[in-house]
Protein backbone atom coordinates (compact mmCIF):
# COMPACT_ATOMS: atom_id res chain seq x y z
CA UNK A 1 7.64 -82.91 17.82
CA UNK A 2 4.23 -84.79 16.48
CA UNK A 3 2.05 -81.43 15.59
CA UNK A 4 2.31 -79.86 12.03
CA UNK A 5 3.72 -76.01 12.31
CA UNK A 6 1.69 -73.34 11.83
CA UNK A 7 3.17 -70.68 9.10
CA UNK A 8 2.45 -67.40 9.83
CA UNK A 9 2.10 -65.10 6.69
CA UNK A 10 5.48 -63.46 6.26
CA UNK A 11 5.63 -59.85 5.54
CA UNK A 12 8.14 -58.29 3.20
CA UNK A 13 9.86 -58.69 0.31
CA UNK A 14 10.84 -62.43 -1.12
CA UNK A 15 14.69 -62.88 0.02
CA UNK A 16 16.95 -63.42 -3.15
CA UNK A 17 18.97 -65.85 -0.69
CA UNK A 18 18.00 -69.34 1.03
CA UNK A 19 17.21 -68.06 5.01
CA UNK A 20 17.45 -70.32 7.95
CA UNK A 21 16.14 -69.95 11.01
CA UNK A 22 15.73 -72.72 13.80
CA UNK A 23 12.94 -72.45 15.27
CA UNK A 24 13.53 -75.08 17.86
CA UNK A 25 17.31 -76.69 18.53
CA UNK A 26 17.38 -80.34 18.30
CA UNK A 27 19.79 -82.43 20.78
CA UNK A 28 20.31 -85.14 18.47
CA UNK A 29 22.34 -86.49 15.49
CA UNK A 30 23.84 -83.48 13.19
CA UNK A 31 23.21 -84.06 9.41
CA UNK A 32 25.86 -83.82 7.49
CA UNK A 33 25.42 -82.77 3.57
CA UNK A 34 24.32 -85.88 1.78
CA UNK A 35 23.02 -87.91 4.34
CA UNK A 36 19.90 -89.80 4.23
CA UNK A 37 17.16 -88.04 6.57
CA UNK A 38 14.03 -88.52 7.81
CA UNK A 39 11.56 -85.44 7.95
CA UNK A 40 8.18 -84.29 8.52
CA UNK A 41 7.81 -81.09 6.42
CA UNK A 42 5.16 -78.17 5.51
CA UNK A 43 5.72 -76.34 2.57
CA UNK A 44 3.83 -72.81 1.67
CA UNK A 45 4.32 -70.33 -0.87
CA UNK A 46 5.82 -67.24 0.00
CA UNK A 47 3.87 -64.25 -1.91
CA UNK A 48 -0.51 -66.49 -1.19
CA UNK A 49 1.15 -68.41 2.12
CA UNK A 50 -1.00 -70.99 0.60
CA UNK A 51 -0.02 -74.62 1.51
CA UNK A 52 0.81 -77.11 -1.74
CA UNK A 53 2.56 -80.03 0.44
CA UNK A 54 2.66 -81.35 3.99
CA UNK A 55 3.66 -84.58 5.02
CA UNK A 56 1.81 -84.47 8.36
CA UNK A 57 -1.43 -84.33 6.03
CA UNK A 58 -0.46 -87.53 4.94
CA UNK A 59 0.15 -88.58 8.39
CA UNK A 60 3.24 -90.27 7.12
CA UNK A 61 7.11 -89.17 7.09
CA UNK A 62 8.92 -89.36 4.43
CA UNK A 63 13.00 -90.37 4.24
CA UNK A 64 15.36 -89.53 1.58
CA UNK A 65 19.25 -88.60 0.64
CA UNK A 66 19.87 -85.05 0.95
CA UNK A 67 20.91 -84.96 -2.67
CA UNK A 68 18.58 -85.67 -4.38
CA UNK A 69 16.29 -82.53 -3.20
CA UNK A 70 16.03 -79.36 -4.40
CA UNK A 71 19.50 -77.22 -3.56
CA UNK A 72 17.78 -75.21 -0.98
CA UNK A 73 17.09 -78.23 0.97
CA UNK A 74 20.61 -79.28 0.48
CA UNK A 75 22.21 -75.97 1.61
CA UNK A 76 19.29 -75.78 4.40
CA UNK A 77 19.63 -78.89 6.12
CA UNK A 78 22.87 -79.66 7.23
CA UNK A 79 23.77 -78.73 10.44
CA UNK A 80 20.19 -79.15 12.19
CA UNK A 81 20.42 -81.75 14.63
CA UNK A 82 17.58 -84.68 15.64
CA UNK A 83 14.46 -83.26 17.44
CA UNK A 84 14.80 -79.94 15.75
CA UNK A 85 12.52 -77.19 13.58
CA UNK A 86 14.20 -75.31 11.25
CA UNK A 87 12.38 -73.09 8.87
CA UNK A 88 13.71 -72.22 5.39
CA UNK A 89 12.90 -69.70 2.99
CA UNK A 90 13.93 -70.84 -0.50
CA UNK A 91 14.44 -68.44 -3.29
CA UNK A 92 13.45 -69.68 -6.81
CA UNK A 93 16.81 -70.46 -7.93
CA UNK A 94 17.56 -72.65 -5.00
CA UNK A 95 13.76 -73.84 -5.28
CA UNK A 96 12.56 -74.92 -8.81
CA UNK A 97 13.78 -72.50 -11.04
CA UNK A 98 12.34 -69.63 -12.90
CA UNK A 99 9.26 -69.13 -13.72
CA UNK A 100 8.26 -71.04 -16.64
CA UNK A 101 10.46 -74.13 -15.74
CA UNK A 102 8.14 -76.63 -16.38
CA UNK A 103 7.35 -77.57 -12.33
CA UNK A 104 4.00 -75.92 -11.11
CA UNK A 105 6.09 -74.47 -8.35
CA UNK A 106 8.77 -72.66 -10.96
CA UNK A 107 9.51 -69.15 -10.21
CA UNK A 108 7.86 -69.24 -6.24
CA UNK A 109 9.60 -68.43 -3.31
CA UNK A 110 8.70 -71.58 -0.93
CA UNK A 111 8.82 -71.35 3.02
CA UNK A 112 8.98 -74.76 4.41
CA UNK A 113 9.16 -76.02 8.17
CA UNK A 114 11.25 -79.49 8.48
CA UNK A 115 11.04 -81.54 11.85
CA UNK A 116 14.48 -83.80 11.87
CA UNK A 117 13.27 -87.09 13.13
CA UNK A 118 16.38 -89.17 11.76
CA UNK A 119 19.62 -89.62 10.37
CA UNK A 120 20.47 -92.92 8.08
């Protein structure tokens, strides 16, 4: 997949636990936990739906380990396979803590859409 997701607002209250949904399967590589992956990603806040990252603005993908990401990316990601979308809705605890925490995004619920492009 090449083109950015689109988020639809959701409706409701914030989940108090990380929810995963694929929205399409991959047929490629499973992650494991703590594996090095390469993503594209789009990340909105819950409560606006207002954007505050996306790689495919910066037309670039970005790789990293699995562990050094915030915990809901850790619990979220394993599992999903190459070639997949798989949407996660990360409560604040899993996120970037409470609000107050020091990170501009402390105390949010964050919905992000991941594309799985690789496995290292």
């Amino acid at each position: 997949m090449t083109n950015p997701p689109v988020i639809d607002f959701i409706d409701g209250e914030e989940p108090t636990e990380l929810v995963i949904e694929d929205l399409v399967v991959g047929d490629g590589v499973e992650v494991a936990a703590g594996q090095t992956v390469e993503v594209h990603y789009l990340g909105v806040e819950f409560v606006s739906g207002e954007q505050f990252d996306s790689s495919w603005d910066r037309n670039e993908s970005i790789e990293f380990p699995l562990r050094g990401l915030i915990q809901g990316w850790q619990l979220g990601i394993p599992g999903m396979k190459v070639g997949g979308r798989r949407q996660l809705i990360i409560p604040p605890h899993l996120a970037y803590g409470p609000a107050g925490g020091g990170h501009r995004l402390s105390g949010q619920t964050l919905v992000f859409v991941i594309d799985l492009l690789a496995v290292k």
